[in-house]
Protein backbone atom coordinates (compact mmCIF):
# COMPACT_ATOMS: atom_id res chain seq x y z
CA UNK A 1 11.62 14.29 20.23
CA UNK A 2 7.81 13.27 20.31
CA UNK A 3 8.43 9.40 21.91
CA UNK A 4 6.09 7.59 19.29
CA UNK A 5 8.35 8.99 16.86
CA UNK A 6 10.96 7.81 18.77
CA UNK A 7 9.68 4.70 18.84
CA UNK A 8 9.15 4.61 14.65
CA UNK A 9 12.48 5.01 14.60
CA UNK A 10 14.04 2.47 17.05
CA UNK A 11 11.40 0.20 14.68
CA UNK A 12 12.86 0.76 11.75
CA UNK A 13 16.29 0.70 13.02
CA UNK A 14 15.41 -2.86 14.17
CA UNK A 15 14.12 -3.92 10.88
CA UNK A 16 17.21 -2.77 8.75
CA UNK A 17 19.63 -3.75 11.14
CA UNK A 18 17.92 -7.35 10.83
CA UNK A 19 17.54 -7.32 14.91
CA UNK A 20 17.45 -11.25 15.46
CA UNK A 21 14.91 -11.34 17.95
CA UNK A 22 12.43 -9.59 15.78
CA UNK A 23 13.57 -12.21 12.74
CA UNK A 24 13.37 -15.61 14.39
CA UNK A 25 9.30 -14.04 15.61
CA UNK A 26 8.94 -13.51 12.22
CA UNK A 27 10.68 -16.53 10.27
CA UNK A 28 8.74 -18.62 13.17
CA UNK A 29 5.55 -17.11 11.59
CA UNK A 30 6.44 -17.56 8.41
CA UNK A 31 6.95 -20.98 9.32
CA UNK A 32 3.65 -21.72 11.15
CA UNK A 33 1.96 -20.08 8.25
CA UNK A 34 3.49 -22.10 5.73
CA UNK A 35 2.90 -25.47 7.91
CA UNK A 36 -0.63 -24.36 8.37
CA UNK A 37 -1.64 -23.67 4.80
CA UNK A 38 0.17 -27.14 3.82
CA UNK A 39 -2.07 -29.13 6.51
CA UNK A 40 -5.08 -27.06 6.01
CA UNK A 41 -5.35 -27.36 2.23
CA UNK A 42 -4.94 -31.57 2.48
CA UNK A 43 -7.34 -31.48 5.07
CA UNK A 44 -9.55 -29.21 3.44
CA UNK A 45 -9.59 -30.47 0.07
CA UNK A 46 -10.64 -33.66 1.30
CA UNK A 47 -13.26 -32.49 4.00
CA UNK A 48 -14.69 -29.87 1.37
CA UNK A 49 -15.27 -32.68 -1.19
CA UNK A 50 -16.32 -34.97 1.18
CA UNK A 51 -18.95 -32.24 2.62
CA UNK A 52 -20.00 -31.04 -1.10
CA UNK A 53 -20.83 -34.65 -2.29
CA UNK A 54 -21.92 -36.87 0.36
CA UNK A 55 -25.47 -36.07 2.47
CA UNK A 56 -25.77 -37.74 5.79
CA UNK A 57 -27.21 -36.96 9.08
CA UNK A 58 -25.70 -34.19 10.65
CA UNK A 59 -23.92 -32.74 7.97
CA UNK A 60 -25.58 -28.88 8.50
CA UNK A 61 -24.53 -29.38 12.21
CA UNK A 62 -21.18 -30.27 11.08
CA UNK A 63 -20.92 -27.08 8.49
CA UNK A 64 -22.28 -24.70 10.92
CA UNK A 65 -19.72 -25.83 13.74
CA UNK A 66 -17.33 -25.78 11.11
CA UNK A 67 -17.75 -21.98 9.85
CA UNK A 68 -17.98 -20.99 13.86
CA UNK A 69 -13.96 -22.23 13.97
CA UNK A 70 -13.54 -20.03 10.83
CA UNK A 71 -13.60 -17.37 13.53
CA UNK A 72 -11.38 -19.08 15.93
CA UNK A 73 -8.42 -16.56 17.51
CA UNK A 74 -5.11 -17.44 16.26
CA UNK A 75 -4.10 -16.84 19.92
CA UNK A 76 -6.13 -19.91 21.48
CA UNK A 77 -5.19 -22.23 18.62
CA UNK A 78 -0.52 -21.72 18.52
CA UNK A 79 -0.55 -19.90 22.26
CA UNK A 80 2.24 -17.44 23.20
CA UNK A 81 5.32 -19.49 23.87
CA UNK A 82 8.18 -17.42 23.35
CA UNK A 83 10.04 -19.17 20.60
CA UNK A 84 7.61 -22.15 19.76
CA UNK A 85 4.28 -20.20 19.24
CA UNK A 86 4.66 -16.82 19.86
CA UNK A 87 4.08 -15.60 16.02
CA UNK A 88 4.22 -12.06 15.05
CA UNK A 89 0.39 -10.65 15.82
CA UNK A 90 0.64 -12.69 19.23
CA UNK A 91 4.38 -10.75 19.64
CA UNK A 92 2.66 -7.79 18.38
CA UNK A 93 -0.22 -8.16 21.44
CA UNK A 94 2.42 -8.66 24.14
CA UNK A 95 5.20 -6.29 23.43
CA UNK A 96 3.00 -3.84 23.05
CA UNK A 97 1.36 -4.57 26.41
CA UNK A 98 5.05 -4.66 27.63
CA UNK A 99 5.85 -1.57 26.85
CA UNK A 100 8.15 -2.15 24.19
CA UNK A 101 6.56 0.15 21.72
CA UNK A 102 9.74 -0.16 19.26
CA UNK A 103 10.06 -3.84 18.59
CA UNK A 104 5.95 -3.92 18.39
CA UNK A 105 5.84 -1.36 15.83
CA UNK A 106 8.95 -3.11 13.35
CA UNK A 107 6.89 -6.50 13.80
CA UNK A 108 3.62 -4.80 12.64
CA UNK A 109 5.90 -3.30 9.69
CA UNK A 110 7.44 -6.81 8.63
CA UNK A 111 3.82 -8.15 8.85
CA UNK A 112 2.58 -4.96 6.47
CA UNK A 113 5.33 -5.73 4.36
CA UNK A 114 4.74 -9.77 4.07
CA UNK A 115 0.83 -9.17 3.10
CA UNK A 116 1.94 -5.98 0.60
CA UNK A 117 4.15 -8.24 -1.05
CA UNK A 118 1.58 -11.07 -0.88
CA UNK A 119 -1.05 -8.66 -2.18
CA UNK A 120 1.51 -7.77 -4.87
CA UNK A 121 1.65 -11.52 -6.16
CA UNK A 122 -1.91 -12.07 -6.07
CA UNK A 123 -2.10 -8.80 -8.31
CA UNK A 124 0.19 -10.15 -10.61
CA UNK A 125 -0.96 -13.36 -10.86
CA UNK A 126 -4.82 -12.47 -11.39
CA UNK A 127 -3.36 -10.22 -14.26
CA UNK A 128 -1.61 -12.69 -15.93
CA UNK A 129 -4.81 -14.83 -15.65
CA UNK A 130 -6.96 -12.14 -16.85
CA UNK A 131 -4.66 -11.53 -19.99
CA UNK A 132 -4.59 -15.00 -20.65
CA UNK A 133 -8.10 -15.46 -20.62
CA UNK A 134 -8.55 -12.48 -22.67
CA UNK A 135 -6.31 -14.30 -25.38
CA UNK A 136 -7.88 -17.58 -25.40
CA UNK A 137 -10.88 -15.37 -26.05
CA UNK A 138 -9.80 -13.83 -28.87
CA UNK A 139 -8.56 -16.48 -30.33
CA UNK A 140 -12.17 -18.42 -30.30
């Protein structure tokens, strides 16, 4: 058998036997993600108001240093600490680079799957806004 195929399906034989090496990488993620949109949407709800209403010296400095760190690797911000900050793209990097085709190819499934399914919500949701727009509109 061709070994890439092989390796597809050690992956997916990892992913539905719930391997828990490749689940704590990806609950960890999960995690960090969730922490990080938490702490990020405070901060930035604050510093975007802040930057949208008050003018002071500086303040295009400020905005163009601040959309250079939009670009920022995840890598140099968490690190790749196995268990502490090794998240699933940083996992994905180094297993790969390991050699262990397998477990690299069921994270980069899992992490297919969690954006599909929060594609799929943002779907839905933007429907049911559309349709409720559409309603109020009628209804004018």
């Amino acid at each position: 058998m061709n070994p890439f195929v092989e390796s597809v399906a050690s992956a997916a034989q990892l992913v539905a036997g719930g391997d828990p090496q490749l689940f704590h990488i990806v609950g960890l993620s999960l995690g960090v993600s969730a922490l990080a949109c938490v702490i990020a949407t405070a901060m930035g709800l604050f510093a975007g108001a802040v930057l949208a209403v008050w003018r002071f010296p500086g303040r295009r400095a400020l905005l163009v240093m601040l959309n250079t760190l939009l670009a920022l690797p995840s890598v140099v911000v968490g690190g790749n600490i196995d268990g502490v900050t090794r998240v699933m793209t940083t996992a994905i990097a180094l297993e790969t680079s390991k050699g262990d085709l397998p477990l690299a190819l069921a994270l980069g499934l899992v992490l297919l799957g969690v954006v599909l399914l929060l594609n799929t919500l943002v779907a839905i949701l933007r429907g049911w806004r559309v349709h409720a727009d559409e309603r109020v509109g009628a209804m004018s």
